[in-house]
C-alpha atoms as a PDB file:
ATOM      1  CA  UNK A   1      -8.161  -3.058 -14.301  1.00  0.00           C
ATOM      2  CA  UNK A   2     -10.943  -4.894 -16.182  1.00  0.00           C
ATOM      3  CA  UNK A   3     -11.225  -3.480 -19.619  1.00  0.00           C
ATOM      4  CA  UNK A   4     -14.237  -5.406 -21.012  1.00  0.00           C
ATOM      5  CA  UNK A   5     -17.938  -6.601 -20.185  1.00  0.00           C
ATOM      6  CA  UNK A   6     -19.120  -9.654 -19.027  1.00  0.00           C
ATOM      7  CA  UNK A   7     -16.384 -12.781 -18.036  1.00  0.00           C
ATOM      8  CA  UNK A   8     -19.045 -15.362 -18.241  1.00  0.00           C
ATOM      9  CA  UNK A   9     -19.411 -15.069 -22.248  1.00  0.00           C
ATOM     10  CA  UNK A  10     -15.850 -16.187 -22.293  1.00  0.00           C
ATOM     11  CA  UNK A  11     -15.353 -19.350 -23.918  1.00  0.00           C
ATOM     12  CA  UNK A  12     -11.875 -21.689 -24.288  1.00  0.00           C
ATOM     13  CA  UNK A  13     -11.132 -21.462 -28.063  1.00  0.00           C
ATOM     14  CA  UNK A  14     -12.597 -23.882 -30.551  1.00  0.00           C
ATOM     15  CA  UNK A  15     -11.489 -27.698 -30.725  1.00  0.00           C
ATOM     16  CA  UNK A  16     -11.148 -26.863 -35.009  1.00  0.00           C
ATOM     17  CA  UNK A  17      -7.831 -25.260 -33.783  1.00  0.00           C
ATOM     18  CA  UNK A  18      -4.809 -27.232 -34.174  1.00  0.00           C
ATOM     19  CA  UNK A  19      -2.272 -24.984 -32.485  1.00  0.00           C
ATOM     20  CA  UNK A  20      -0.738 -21.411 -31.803  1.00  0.00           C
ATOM     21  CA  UNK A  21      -0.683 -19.234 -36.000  1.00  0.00           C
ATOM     22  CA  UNK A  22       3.027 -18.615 -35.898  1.00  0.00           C
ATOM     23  CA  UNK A  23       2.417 -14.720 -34.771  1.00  0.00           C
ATOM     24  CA  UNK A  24       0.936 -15.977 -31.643  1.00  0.00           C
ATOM     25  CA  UNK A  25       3.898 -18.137 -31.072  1.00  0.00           C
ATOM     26  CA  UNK A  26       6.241 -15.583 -31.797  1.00  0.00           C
ATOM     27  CA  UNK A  27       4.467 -13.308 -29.149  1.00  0.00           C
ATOM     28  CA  UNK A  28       4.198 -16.064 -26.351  1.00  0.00           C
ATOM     29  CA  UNK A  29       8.253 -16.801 -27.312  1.00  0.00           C
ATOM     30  CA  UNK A  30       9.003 -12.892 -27.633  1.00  0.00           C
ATOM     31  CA  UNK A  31       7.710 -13.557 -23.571  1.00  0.00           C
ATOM     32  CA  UNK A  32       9.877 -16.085 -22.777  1.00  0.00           C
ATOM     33  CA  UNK A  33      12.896 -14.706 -24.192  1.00  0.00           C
ATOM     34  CA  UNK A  34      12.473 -11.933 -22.620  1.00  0.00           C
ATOM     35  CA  UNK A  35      12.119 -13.424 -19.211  1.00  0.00           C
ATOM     36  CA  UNK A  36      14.980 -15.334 -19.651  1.00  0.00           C
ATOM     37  CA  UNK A  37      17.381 -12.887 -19.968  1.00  0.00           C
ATOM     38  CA  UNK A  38      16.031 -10.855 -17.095  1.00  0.00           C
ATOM     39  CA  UNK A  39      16.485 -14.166 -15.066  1.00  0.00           C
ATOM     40  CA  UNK A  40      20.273 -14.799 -16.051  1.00  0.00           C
ATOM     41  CA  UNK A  41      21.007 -10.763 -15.358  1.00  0.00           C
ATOM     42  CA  UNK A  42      19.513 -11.385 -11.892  1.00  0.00           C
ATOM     43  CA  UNK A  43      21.339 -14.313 -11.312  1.00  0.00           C
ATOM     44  CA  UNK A  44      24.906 -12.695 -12.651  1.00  0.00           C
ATOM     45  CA  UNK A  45      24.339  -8.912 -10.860  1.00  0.00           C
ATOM     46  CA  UNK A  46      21.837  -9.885  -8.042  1.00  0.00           C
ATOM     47  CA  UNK A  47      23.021 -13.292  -7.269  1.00  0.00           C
ATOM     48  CA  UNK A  48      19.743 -14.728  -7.947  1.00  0.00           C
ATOM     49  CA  UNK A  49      19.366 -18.600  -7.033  1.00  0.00           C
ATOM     50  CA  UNK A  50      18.577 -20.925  -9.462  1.00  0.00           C
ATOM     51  CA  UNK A  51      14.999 -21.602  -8.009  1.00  0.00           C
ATOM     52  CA  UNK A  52      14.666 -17.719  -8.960  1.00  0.00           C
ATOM     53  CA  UNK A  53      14.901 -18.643 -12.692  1.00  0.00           C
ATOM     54  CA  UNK A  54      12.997 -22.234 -12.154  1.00  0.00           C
ATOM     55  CA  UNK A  55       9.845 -21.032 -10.766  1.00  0.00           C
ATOM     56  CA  UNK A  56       9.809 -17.941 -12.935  1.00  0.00           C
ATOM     57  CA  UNK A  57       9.817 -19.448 -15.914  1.00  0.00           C
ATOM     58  CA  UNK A  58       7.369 -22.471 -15.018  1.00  0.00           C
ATOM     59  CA  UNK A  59       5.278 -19.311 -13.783  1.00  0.00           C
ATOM     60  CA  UNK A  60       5.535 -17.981 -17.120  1.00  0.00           C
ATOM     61  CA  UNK A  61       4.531 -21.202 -19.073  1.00  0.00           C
ATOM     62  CA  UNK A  62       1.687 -22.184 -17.217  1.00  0.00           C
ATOM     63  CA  UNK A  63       0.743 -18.302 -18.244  1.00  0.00           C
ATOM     64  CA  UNK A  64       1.656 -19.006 -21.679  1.00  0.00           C
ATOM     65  CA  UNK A  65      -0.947 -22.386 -21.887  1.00  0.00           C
ATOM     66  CA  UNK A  66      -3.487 -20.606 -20.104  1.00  0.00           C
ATOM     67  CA  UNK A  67      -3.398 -17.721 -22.890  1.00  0.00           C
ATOM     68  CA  UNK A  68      -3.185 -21.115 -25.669  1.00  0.00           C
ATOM     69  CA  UNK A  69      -6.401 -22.677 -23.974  1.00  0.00           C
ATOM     70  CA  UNK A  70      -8.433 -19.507 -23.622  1.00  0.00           C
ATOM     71  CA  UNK A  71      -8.066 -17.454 -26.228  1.00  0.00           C
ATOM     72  CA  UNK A  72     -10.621 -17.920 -28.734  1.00  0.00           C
ATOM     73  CA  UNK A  73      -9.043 -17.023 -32.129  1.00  0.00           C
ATOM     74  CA  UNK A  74      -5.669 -17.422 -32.612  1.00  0.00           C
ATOM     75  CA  UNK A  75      -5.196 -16.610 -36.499  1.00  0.00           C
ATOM     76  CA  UNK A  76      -5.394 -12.457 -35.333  1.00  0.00           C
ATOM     77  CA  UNK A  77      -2.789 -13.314 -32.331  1.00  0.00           C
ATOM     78  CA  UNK A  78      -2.826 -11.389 -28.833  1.00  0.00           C
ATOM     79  CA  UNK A  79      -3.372  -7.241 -29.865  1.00  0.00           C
ATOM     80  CA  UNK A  80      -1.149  -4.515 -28.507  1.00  0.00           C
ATOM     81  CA  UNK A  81      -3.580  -4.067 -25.330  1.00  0.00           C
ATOM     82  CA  UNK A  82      -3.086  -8.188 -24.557  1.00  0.00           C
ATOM     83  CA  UNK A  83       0.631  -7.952 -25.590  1.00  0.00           C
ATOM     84  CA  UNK A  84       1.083  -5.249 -22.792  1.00  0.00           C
ATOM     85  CA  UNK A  85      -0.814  -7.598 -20.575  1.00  0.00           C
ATOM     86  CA  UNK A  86       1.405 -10.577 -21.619  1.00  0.00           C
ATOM     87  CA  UNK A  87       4.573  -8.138 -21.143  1.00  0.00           C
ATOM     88  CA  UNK A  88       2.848  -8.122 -17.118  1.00  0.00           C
ATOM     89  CA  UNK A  89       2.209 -11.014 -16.832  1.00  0.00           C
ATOM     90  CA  UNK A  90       6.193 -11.464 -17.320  1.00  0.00           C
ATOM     91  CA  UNK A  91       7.010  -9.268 -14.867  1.00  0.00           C
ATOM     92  CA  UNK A  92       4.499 -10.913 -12.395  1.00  0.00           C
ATOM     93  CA  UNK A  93       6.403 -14.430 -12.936  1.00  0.00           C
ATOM     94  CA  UNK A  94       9.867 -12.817 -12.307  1.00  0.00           C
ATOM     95  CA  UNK A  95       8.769 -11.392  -9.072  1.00  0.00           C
ATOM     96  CA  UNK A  96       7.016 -14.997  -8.399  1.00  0.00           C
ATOM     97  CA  UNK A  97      10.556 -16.378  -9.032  1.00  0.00           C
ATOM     98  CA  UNK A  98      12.123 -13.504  -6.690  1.00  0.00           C
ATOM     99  CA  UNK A  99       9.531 -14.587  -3.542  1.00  0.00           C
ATOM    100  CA  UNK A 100      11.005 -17.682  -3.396  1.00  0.00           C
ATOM    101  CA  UNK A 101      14.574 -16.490  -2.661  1.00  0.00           C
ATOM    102  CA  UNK A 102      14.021 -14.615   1.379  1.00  0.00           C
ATOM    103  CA  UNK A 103      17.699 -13.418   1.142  1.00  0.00           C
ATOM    104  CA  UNK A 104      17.558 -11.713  -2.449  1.00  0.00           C
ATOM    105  CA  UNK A 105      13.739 -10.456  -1.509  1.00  0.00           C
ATOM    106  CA  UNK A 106      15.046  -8.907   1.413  1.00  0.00           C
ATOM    107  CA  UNK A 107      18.306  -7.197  -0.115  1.00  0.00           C
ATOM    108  CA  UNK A 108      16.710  -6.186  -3.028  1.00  0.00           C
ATOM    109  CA  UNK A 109      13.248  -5.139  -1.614  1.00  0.00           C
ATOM    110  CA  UNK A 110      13.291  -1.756  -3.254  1.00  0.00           C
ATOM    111  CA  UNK A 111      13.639  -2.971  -6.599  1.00  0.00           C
ATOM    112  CA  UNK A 112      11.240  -5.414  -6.155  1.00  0.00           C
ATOM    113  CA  UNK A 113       8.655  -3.156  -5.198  1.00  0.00           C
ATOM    114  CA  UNK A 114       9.859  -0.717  -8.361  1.00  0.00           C
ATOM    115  CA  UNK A 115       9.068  -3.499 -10.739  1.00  0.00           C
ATOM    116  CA  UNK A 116       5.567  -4.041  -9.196  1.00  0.00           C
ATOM    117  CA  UNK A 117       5.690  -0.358  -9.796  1.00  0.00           C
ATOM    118  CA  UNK A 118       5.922  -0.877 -13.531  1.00  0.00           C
ATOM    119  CA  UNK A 119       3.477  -4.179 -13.369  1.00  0.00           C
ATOM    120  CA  UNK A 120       0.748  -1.834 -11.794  1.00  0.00           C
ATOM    121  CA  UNK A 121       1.189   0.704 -14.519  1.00  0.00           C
ATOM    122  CA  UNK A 122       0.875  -1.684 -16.946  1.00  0.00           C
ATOM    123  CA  UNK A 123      -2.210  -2.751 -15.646  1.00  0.00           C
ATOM    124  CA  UNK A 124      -3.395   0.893 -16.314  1.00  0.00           C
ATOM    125  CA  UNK A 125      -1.944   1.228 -20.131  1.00  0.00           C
ATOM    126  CA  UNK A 126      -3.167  -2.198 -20.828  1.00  0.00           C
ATOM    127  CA  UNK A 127      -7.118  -1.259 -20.474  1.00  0.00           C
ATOM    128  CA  UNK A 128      -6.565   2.273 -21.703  1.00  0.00           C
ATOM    129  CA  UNK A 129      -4.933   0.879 -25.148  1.00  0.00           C
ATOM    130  CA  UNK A 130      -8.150  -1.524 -25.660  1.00  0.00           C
ATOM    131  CA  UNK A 131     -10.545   1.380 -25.272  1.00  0.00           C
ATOM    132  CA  UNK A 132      -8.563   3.440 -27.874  1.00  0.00           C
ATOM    133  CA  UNK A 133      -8.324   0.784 -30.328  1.00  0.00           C
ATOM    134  CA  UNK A 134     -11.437  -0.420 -29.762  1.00  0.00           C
ATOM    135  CA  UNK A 135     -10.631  -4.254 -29.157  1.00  0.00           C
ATOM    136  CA  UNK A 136     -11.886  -4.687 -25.777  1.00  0.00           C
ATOM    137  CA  UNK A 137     -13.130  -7.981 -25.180  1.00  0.00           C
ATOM    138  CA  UNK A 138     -14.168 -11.118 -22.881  1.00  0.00           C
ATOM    139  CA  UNK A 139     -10.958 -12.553 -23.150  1.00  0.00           C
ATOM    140  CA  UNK A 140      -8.774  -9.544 -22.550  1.00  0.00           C
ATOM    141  CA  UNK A 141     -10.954  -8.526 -19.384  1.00  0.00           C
ATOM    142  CA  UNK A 142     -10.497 -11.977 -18.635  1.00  0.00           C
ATOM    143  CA  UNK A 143      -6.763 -11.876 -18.779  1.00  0.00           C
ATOM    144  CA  UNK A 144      -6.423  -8.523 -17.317  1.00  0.00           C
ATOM    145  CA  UNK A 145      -8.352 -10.031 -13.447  1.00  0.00           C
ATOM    146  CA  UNK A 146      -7.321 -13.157 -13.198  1.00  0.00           C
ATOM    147  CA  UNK A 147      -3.205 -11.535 -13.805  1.00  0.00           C
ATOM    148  CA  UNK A 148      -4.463  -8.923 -11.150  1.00  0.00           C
ATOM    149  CA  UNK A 149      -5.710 -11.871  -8.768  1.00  0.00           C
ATOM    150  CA  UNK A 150      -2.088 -13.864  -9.145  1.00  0.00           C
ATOM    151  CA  UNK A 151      -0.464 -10.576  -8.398  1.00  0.00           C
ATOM    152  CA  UNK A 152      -1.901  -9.151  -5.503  1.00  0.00           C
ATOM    153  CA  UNK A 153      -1.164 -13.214  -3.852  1.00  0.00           C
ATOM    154  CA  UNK A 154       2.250 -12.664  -4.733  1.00  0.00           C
ATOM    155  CA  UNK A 155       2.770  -8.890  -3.342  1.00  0.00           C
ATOM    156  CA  UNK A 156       1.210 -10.493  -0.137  1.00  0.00           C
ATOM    157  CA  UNK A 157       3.484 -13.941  -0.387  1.00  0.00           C
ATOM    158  CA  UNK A 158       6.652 -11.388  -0.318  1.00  0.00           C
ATOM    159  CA  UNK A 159       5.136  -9.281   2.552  1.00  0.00           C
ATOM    160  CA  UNK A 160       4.788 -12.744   4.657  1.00  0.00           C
ATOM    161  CA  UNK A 161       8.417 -13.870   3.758  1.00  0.00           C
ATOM    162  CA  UNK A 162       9.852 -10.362   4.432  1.00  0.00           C
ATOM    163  CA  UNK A 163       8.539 -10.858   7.883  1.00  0.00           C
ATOM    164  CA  UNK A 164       6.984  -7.357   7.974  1.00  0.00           C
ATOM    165  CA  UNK A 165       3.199  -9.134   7.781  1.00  0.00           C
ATOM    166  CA  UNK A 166       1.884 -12.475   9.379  1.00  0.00           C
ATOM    167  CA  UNK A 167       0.402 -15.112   7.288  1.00  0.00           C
ATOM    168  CA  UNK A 168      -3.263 -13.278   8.137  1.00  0.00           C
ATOM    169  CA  UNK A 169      -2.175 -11.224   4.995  1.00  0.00           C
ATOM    170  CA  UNK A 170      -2.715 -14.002   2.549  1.00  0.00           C
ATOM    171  CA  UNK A 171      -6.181 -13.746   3.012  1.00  0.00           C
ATOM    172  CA  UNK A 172      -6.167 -10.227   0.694  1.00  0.00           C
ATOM    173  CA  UNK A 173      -4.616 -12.848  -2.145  1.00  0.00           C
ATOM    174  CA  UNK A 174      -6.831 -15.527  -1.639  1.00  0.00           C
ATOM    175  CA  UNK A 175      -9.923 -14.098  -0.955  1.00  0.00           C
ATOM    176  CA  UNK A 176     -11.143 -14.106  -4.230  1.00  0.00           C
ATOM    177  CA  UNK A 177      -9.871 -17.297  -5.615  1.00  0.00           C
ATOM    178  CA  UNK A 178     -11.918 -18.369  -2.236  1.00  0.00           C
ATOM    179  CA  UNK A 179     -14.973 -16.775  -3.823  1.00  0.00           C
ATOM    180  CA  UNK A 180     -14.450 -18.270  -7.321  1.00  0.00           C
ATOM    181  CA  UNK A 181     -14.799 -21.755  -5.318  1.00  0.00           C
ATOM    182  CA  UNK A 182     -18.000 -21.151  -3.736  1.00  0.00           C
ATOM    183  CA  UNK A 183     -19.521 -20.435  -6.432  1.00  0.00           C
ATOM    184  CA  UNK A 184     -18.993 -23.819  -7.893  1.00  0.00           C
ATOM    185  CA  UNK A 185     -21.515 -24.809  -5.219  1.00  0.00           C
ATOM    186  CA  UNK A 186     -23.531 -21.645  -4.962  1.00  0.00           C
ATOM    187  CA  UNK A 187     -24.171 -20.910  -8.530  1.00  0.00           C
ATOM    188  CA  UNK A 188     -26.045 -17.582  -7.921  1.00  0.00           C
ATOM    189  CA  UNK A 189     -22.647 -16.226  -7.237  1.00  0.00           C
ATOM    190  CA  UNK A 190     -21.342 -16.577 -10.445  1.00  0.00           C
ATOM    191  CA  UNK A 191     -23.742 -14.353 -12.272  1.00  0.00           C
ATOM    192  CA  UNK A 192     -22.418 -11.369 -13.742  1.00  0.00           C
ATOM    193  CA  UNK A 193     -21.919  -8.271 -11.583  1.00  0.00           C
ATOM    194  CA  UNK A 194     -22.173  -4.846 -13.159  1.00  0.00           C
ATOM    195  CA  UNK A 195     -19.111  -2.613 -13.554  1.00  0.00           C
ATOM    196  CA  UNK A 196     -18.119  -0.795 -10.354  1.00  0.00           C
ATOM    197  CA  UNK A 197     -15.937   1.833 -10.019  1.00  0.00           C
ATOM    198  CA  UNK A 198     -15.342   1.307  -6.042  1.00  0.00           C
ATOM    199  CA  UNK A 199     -14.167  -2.638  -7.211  1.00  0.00           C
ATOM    200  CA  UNK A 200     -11.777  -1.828  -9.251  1.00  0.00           C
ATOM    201  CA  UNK A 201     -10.449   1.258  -6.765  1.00  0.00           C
ATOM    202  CA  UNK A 202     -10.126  -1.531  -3.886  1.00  0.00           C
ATOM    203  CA  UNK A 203      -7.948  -2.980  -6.684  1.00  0.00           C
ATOM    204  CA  UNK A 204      -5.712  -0.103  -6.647  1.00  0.00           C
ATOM    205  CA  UNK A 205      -5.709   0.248  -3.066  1.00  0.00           C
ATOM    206  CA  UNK A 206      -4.566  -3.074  -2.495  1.00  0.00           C
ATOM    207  CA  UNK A 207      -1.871  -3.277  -5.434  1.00  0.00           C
ATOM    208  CA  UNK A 208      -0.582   0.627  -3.776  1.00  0.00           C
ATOM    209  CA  UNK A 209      -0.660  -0.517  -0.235  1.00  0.00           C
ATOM    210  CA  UNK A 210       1.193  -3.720  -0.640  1.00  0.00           C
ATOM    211  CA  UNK A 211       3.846  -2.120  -2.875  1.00  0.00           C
ATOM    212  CA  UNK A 212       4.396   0.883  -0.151  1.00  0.00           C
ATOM    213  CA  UNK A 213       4.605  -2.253   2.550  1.00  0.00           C
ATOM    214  CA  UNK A 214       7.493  -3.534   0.781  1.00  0.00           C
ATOM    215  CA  UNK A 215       9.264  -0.378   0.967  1.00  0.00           C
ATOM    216  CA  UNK A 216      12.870  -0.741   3.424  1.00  0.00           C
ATOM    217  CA  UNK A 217      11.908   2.649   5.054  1.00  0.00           C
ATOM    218  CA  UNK A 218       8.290   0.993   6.210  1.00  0.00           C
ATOM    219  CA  UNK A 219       8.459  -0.894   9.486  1.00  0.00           C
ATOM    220  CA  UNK A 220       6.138  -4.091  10.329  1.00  0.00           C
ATOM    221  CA  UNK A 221       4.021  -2.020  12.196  1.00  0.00           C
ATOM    222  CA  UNK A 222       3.178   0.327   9.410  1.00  0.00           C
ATOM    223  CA  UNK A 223       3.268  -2.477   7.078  1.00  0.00           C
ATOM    224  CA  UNK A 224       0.660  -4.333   9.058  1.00  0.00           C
ATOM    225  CA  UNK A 225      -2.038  -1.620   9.349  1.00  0.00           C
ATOM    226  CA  UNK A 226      -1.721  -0.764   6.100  1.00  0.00           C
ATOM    227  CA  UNK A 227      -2.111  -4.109   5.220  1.00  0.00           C
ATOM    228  CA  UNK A 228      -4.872  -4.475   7.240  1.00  0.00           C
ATOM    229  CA  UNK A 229      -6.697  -1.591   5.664  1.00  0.00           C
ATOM    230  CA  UNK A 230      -6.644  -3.378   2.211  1.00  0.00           C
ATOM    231  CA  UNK A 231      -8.000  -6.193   3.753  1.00  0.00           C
ATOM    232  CA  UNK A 232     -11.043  -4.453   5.328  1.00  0.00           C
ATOM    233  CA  UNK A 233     -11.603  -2.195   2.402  1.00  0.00           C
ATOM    234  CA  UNK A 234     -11.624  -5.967   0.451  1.00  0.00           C
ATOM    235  CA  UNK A 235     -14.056  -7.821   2.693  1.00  0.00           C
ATOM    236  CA  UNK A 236     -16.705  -5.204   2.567  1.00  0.00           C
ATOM    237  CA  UNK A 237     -16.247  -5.065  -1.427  1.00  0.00           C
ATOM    238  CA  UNK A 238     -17.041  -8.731  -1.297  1.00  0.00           C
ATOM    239  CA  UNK A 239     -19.164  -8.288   0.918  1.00  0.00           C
ATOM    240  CA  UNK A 240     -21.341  -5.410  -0.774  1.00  0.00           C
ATOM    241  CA  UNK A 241     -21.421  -7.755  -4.338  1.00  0.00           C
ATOM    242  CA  UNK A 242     -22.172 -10.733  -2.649  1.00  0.00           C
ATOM    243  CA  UNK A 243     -25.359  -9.242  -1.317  1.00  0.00           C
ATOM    244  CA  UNK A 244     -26.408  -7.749  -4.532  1.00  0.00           C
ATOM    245  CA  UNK A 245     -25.860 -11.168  -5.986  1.00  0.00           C
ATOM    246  CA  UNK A 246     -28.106 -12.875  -3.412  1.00  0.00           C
ATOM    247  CA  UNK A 247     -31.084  -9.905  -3.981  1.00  0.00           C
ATOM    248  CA  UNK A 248     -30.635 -10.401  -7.786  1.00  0.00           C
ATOM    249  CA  UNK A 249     -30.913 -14.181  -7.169  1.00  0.00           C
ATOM    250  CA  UNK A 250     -33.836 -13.520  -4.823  1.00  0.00           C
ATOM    251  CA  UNK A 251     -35.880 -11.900  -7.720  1.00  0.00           C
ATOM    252  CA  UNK A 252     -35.893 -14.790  -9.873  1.00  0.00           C
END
């Protein structure tokens, strides 16, 4: 999941810079070209709505700005390990576009959970290709969690409009943008936390649980203790760093 150290050193890019170096533009359009076409095969073999294709691609720009505003030097462009996370983050917006369509969700529930498939995999190749070549950094770590966040909030958003989960299961996708918050008024919670292997394996947990949820062969019932397990397995994560961050800030 993350792929770098700490988030705090990361910085929006300098005001010097004018705009996007024409690679970067060509790899945010490369994007949104891409996404495009997926949403006009959905619409002509899925019967996709038009809201499908709306939200998708508003999903996708608001990506595309937030990569513009963030990342801090835009002359080398994204980097094959951001480029696969871009190439996600894609993926993430079409299933965004997909959750707001209950009919097509629910006929095409398989293949929406085989595309979050491929998004979770992704995550996976995305990290691995930054340690190999070496270009790990703030940004890209950056990148990597916060796509992770929006994606587990959507996986859960489908679950609740599937029916198969009640609105409690929001609180697995929100939970962390609900710790992000506090600590704009508790500022000992935004000090850096070390790397943890059980974090990022709740990560997985959650991503895998929500995915097999979606599945037609798994029933509410199943769907809902499983569900519920990735929400207790996520509380007492939070729960475990938020008491090393209060120690830590103790000791000062």
């Amino acid at each position: 999941m993350s792929r770098s150290a700490p988030l705090q050193d990361l910085t929006p890019r300098p005001h010097g810079q004018t705009g996007p170096t024409p690679r970067l533009a060509v790899e945010l359009a490369t994007g949104f070209a891409a996404l495009l076409a997926a949403s006009i095969l959905a619409g002509q073999w899925l019967g996709a709505s038009l809201a499908v294709s709306l939200v998708a691609m508003t999903t996708y720009l608001v990506l595309a700005g937030l990569v513009l505003h963030r990342l801090p030097n835009h002359r080398r462009g994204l980097g094959w390990a951001n480029r696969i996370t871009l190439a996600r983050g894609a993926l993430v917006a079409l299933l965004t576009g997909a959750v707001t369509d209950p009919d097509l969700l629910s006929t095409w529930s398989g293949p929406f959970a085989g595309l979050a498939l491929v998004a979770l995999l992704l995550d996976g190749l995305d990290g691995w290709v930054a340690r190999r070549s070496g270009t790990t950094s703030p940004f890209g770590a950056r990148f990597d969690m916060e796509l992770d966040a929006f994606f587990i909030l959507v996986l859960c958003l489908a679950l609740m409009m599937l029916g198969k989960v009640g609105p409690w299961v929001l609180a697995i996708g929100t939970l962390r943008y609900a710790f992000v918050l506090a600590g704009q008024g508790l500022r000992w919670l935004t000090a850096p936390l070390p790397e943890s292997r059980r974090r990022k394996a709740i990560c997985v947990w959650q991503v895998a649980t929500l995915m097999v949820c979606l599945l037609p062969a798994v029933d509410a019932a199943t769907a809902g203790w499983l569900a519920a397990t990735a929400l207790a397995g996520l509380i007492g994560s939070f729960a475990t760093d938020i008491a090393w961050l209060y120690r830590r800030a103790g000791r000062r």
